[in-house]
PDB file of N, CA and C in Angstrom:
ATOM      1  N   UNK A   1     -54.065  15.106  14.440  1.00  0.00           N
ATOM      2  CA  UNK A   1     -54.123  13.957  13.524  1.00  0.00           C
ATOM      3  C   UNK A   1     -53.007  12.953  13.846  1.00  0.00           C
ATOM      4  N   UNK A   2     -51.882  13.645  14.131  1.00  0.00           N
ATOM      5  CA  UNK A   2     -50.896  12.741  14.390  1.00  0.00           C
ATOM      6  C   UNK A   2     -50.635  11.570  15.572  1.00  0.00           C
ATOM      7  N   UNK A   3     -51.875  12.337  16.652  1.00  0.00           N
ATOM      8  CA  UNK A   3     -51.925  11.306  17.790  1.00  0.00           C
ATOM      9  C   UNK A   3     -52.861  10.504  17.772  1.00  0.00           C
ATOM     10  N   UNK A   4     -54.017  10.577  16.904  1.00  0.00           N
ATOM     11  CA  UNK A   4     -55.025   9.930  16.485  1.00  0.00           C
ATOM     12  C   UNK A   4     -54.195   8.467  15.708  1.00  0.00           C
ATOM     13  N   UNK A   5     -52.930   8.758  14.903  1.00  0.00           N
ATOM     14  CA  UNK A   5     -52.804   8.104  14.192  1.00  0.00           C
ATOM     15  C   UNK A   5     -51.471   6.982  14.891  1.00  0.00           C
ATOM     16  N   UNK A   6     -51.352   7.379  15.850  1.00  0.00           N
ATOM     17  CA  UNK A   6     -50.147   7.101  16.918  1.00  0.00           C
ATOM     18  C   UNK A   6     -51.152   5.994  17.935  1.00  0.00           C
ATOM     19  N   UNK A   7     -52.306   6.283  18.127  1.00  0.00           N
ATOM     20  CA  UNK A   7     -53.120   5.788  18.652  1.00  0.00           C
ATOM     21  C   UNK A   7     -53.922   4.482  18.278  1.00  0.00           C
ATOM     22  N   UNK A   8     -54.146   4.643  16.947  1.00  0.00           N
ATOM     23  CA  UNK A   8     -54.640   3.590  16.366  1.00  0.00           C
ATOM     24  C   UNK A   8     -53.404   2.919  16.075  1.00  0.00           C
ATOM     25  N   UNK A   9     -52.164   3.335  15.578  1.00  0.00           N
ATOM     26  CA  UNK A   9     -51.042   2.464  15.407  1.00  0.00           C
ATOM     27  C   UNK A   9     -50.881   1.377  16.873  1.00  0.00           C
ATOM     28  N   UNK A  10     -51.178   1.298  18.061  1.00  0.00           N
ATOM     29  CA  UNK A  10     -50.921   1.162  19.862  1.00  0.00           C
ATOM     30  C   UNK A  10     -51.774   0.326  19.269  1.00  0.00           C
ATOM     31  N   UNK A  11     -53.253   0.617  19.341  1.00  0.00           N
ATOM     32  CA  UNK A  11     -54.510  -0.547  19.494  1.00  0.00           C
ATOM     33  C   UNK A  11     -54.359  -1.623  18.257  1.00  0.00           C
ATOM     34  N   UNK A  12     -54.268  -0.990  17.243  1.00  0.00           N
ATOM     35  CA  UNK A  12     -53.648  -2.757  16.184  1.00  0.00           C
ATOM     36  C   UNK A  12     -52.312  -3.321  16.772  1.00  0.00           C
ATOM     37  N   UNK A  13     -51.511  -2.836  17.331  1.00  0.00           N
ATOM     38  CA  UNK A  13     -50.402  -3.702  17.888  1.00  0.00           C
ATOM     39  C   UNK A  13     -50.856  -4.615  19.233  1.00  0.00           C
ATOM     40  N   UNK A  14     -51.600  -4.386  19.490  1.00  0.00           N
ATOM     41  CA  UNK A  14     -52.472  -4.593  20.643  1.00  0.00           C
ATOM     42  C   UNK A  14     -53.465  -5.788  20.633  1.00  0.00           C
ATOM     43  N   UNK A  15     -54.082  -5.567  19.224  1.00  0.00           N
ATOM     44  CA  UNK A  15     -54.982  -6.288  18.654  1.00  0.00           C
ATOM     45  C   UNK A  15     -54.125  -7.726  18.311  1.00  0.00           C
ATOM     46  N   UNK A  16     -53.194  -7.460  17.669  1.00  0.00           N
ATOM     47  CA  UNK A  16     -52.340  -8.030  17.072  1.00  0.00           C
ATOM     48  C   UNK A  16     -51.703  -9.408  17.917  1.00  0.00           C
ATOM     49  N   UNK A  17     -51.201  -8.428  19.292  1.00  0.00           N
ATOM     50  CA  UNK A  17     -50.829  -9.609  20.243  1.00  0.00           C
ATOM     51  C   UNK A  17     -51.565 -10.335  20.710  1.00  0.00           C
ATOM     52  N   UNK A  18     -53.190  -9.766  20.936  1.00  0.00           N
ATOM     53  CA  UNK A  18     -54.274 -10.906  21.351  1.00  0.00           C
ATOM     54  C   UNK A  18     -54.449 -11.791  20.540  1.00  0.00           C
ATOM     55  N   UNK A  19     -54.629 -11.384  19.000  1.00  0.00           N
ATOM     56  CA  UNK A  19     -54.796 -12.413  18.568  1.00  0.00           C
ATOM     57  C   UNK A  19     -53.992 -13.431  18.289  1.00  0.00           C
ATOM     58  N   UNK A  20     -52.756 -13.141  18.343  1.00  0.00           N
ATOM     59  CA  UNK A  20     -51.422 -14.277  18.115  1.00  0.00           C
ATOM     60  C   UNK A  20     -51.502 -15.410  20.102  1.00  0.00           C
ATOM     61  N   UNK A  21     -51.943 -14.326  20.781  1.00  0.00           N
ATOM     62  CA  UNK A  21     -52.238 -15.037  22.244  1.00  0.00           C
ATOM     63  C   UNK A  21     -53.618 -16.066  21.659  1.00  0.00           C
ATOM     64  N   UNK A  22     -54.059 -15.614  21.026  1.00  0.00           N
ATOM     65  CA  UNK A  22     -55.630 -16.418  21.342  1.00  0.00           C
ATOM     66  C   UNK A  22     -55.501 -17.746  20.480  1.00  0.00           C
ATOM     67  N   UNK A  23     -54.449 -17.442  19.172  1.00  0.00           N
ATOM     68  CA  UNK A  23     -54.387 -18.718  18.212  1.00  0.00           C
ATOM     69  C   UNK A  23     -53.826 -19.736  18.791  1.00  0.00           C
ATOM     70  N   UNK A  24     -52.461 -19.365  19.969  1.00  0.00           N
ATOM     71  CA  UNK A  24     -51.565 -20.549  20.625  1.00  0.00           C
ATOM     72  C   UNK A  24     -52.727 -21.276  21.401  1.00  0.00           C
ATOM     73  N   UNK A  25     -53.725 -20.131  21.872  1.00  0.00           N
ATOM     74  CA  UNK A  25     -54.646 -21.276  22.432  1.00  0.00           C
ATOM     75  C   UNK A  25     -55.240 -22.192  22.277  1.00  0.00           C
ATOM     76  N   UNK A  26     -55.585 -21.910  21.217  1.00  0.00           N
ATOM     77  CA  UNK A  26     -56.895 -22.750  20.833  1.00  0.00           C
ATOM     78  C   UNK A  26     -55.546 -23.898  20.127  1.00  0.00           C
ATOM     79  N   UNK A  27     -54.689 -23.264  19.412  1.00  0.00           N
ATOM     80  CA  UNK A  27     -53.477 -24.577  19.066  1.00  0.00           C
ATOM     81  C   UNK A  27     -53.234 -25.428  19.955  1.00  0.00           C
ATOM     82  N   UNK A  28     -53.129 -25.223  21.645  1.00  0.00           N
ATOM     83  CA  UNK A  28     -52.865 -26.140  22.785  1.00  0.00           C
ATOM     84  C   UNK A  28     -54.233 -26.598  22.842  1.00  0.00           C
ATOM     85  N   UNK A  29     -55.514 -25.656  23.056  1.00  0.00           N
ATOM     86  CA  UNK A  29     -56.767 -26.610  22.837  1.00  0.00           C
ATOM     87  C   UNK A  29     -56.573 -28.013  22.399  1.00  0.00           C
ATOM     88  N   UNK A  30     -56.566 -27.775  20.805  1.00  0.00           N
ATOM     89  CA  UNK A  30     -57.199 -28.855  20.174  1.00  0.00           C
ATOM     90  C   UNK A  30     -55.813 -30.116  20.601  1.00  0.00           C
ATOM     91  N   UNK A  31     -54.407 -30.087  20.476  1.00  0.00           N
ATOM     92  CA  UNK A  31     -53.782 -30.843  21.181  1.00  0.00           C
ATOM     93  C   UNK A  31     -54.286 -31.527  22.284  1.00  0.00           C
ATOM     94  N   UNK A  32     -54.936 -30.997  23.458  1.00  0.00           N
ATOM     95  CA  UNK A  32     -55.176 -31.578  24.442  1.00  0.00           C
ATOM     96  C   UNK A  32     -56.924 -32.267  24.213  1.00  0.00           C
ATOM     97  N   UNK A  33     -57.561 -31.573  22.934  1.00  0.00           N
ATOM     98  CA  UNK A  33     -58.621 -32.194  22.762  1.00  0.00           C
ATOM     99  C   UNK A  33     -59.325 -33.373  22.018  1.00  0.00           C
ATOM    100  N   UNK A  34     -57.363 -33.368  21.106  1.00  0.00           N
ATOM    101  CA  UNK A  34     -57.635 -35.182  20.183  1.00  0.00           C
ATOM    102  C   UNK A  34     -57.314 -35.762  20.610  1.00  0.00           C
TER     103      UNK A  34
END
């Protein structure tokens, strides 16, 4: 249980950084798109 839970703790941190990567994007997107 404990590595199950060690595991899913990895993939939301994971998750986490893509999505903070994916928001700057689309933030430089729309900058370069108005």
């Amino acid at each position: 249980m404990d590595k199950q839970t060690e595991i899913l703790t990895e993939l939301k941190k994971g998750h986490d950084e893509v999505r903070e990567t994916l928001d700057k994007m689309v933030e430089i997107l729309e900058k370069i798109l108005k």
